[in-house]
C-alpha atoms as a PDB file:
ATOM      1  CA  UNK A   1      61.676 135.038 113.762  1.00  0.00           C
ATOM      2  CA  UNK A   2      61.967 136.737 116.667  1.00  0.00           C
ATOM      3  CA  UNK A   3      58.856 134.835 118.508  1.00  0.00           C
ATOM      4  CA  UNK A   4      61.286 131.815 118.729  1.00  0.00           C
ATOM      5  CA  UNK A   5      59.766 129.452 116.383  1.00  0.00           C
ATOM      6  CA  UNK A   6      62.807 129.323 114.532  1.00  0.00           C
ATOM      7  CA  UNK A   7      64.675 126.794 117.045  1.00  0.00           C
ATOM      8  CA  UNK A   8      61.531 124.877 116.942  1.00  0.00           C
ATOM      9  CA  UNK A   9      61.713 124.879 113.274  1.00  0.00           C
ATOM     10  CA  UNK A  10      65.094 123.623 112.920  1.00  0.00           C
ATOM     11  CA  UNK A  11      64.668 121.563 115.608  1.00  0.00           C
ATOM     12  CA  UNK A  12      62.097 119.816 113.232  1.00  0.00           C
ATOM     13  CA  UNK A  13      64.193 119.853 110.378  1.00  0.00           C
ATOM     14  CA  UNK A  14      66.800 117.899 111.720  1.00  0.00           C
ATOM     15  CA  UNK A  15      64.815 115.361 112.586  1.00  0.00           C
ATOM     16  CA  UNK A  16      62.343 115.099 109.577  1.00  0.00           C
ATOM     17  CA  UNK A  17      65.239 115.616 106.814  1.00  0.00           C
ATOM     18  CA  UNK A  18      68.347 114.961 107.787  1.00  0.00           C
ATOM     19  CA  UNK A  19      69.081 111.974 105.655  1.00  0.00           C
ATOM     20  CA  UNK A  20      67.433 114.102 102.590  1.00  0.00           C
ATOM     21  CA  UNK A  21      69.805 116.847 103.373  1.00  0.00           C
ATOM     22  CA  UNK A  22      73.271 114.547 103.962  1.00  0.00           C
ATOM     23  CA  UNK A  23      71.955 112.519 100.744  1.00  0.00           C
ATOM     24  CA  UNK A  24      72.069 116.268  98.865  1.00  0.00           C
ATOM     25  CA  UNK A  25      75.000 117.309 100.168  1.00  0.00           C
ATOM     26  CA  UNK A  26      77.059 114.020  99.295  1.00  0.00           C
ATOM     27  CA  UNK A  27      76.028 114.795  95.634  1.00  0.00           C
ATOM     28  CA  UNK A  28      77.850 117.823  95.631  1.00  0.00           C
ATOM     29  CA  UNK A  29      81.049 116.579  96.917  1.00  0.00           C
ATOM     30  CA  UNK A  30      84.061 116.844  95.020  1.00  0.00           C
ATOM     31  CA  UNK A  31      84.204 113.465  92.790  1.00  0.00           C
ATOM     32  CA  UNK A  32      86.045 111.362  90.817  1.00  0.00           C
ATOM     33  CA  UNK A  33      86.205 107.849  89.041  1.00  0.00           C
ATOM     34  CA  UNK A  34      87.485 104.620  90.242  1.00  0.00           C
ATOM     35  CA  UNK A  35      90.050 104.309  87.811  1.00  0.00           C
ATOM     36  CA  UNK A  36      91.284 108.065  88.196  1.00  0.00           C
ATOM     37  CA  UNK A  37      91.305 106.967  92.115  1.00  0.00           C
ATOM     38  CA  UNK A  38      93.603 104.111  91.697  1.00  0.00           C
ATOM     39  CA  UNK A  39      95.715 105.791  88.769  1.00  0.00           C
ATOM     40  CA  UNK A  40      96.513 108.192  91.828  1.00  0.00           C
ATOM     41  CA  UNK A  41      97.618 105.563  94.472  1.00  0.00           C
ATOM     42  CA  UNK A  42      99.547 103.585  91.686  1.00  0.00           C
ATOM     43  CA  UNK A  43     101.162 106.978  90.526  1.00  0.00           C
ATOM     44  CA  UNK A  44     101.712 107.781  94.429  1.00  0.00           C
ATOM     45  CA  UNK A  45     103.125 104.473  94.748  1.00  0.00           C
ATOM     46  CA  UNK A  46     105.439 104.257  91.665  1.00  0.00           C
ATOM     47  CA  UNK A  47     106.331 107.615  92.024  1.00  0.00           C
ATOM     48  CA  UNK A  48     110.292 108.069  91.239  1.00  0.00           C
ATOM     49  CA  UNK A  49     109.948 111.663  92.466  1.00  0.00           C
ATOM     50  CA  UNK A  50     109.211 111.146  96.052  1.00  0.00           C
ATOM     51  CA  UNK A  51     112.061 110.250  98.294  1.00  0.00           C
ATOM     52  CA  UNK A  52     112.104 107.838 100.788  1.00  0.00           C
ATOM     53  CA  UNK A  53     111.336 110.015 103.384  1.00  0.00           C
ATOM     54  CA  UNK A  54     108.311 111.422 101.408  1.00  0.00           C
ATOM     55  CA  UNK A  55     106.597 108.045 101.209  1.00  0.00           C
ATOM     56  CA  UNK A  56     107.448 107.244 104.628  1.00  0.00           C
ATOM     57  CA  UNK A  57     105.021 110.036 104.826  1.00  0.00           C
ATOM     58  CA  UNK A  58     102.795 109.038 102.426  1.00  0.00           C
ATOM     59  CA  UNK A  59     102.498 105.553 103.980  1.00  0.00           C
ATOM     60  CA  UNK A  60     102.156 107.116 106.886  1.00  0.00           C
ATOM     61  CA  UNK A  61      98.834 108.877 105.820  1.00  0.00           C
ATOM     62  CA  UNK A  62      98.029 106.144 104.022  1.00  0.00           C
ATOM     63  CA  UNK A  63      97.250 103.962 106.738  1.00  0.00           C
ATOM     64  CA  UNK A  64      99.801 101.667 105.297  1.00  0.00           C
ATOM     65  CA  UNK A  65     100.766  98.027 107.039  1.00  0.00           C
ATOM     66  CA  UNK A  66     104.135  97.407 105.152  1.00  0.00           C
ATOM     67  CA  UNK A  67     105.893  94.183 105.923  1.00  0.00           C
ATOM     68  CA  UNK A  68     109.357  93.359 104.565  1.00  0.00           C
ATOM     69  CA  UNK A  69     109.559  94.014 100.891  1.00  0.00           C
ATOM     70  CA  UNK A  70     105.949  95.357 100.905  1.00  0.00           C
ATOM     71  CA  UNK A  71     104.512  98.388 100.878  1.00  0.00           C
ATOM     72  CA  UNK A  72     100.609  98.422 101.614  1.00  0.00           C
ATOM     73  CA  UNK A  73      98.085 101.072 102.150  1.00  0.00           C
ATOM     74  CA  UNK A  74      94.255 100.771 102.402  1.00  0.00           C
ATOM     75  CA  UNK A  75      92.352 104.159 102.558  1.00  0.00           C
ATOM     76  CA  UNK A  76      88.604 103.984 103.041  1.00  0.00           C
ATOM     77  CA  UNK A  77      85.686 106.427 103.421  1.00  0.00           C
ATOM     78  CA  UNK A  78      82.231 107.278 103.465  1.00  0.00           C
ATOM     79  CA  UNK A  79      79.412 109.380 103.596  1.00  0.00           C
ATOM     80  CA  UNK A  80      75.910 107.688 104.529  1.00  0.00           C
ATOM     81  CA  UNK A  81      75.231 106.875 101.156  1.00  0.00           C
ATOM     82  CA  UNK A  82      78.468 106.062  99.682  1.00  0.00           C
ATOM     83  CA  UNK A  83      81.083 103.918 100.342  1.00  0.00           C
ATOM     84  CA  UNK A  84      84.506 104.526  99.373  1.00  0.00           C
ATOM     85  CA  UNK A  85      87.843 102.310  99.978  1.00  0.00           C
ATOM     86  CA  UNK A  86      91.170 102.000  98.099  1.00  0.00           C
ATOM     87  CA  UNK A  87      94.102  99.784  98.152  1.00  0.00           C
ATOM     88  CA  UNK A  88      97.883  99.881  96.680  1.00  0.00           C
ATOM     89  CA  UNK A  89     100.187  96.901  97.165  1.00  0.00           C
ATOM     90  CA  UNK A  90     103.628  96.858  96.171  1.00  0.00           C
ATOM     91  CA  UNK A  91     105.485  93.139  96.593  1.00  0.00           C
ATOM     92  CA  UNK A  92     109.051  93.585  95.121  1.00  0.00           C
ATOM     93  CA  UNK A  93     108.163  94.699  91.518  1.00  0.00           C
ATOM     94  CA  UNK A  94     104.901  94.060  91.070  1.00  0.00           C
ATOM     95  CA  UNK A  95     101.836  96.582  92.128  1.00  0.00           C
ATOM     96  CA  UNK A  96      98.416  96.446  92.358  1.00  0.00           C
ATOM     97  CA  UNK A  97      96.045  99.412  92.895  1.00  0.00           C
ATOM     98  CA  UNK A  98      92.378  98.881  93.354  1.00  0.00           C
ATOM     99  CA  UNK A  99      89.392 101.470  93.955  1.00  0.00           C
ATOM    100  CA  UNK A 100      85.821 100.395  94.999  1.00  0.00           C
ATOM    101  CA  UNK A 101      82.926 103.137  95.206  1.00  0.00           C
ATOM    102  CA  UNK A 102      79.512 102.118  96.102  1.00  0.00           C
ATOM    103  CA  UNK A 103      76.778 104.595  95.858  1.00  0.00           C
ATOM    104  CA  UNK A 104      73.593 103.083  97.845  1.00  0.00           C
ATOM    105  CA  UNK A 105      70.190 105.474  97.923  1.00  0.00           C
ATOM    106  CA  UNK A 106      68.488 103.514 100.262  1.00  0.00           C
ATOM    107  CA  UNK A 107      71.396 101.885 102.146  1.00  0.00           C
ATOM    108  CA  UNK A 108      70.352  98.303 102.175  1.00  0.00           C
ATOM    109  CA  UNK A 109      73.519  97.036 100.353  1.00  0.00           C
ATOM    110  CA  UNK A 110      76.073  99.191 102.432  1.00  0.00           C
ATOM    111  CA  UNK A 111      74.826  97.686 105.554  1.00  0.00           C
ATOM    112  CA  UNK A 112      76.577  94.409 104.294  1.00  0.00           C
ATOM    113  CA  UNK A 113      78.979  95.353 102.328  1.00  0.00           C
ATOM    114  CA  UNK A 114      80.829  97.398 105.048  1.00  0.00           C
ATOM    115  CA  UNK A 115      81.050  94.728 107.529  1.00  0.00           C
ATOM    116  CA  UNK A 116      82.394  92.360 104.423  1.00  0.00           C
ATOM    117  CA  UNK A 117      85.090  94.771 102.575  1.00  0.00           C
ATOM    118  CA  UNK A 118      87.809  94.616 104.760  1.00  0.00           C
ATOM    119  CA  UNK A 119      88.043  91.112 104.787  1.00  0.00           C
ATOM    120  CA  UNK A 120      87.759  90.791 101.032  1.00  0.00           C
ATOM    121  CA  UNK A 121      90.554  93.316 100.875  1.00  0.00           C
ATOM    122  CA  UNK A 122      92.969  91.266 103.643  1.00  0.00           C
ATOM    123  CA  UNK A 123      92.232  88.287 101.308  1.00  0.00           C
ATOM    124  CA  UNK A 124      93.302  90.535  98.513  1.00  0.00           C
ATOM    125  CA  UNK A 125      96.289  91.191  99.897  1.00  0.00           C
ATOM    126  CA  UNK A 126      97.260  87.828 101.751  1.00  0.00           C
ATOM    127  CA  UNK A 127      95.805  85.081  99.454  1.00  0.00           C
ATOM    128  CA  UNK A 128      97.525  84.900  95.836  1.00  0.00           C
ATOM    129  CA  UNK A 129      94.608  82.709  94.119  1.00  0.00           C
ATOM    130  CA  UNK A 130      91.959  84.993  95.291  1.00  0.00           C
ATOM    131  CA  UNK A 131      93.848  87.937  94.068  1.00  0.00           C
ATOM    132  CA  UNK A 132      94.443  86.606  90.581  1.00  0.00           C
ATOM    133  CA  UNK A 133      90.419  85.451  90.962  1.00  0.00           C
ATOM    134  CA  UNK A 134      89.575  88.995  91.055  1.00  0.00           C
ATOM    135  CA  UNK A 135      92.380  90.410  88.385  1.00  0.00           C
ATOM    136  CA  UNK A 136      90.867  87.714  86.302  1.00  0.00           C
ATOM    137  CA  UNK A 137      86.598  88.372  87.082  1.00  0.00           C
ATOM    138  CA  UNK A 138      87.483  92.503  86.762  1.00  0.00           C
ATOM    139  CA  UNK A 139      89.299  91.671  83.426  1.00  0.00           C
ATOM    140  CA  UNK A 140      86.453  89.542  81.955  1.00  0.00           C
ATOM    141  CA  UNK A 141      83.980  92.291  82.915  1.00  0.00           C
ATOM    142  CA  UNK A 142      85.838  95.036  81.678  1.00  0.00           C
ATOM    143  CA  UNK A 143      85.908  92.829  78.062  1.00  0.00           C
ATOM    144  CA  UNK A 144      82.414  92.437  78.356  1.00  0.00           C
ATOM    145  CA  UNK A 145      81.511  96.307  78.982  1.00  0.00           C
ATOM    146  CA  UNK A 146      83.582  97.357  76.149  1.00  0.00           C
ATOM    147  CA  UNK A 147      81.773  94.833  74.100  1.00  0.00           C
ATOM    148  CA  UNK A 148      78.261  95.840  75.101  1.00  0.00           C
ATOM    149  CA  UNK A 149      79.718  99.492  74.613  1.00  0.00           C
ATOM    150  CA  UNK A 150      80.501  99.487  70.922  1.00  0.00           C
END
């Protein structure tokens, strides 16, 4: 379009679409499952093949906020319709790795839940009850989901 309408074209097409376009695009990212996601930060975590250099590294990347005897990473993400965040604790011998994707259309529900999931993850981490709360509540619904499955 050599007449120049093309800049005014795209010019409109950024405004008018962009949200169609990004939600288009983010369904043909690369994706995967919640429990593949936190299979791969418990394997990362447990992993006997690294060396303690590697996963300096890898806590490094991580994001992680290890104390004594802990090693803790959160890795989040997102696109403007989903929301992705991850977590791997390690306290001595026991581990926990949990994944949470939320895919949101129309975005009502991320505008919340992003200003509320790193505190439910720090209370994840920090508070013992709440932790076994949630073990317990994703256990019961995973029972249920089988059963409804069958």
């Amino acid at each position: 379009m050599r007449d120049g309408k093309a800049t005014e074209y795209l010019k409109e097409l950024s405004s008018l679409s962009d949200m169609k376009i990004q939600s288009e695009l983010t369904k043909r990212f690369p994706s995967s499952t919640t429990s593949e996601y936190a299979q791969l930060m418990n394997l990362i975590g447990n992993s006997d093949r690294l060396s303690l250099e590697e996963k300096d590294l890898v806590d490094n990347i991580l994001n992680s906020f290890s104390a004594t005897n802990k090693r803790q990473w959160y890795k989040g993400g997102s696109t403007a319709f989903v929301l992705t965040s991850a977590m791997y604790i390690q306290i001595e011998k026991e581990t926990l790795a949990l994944s949470v994707f939320i895919r949101d259309e129309k975005r009502l529900d991320l505008l919340w839940i992003e200003r509320v999931i790193h505190d439910f993850l720090r209370s994840l981490i920090k508070d013992n009850a709440f932790r076994e709360q949630v073990i317990q509540r994703l256990e019961d619904n995973q029972q249920s989901e089988k059963v409804v499955n069958v």
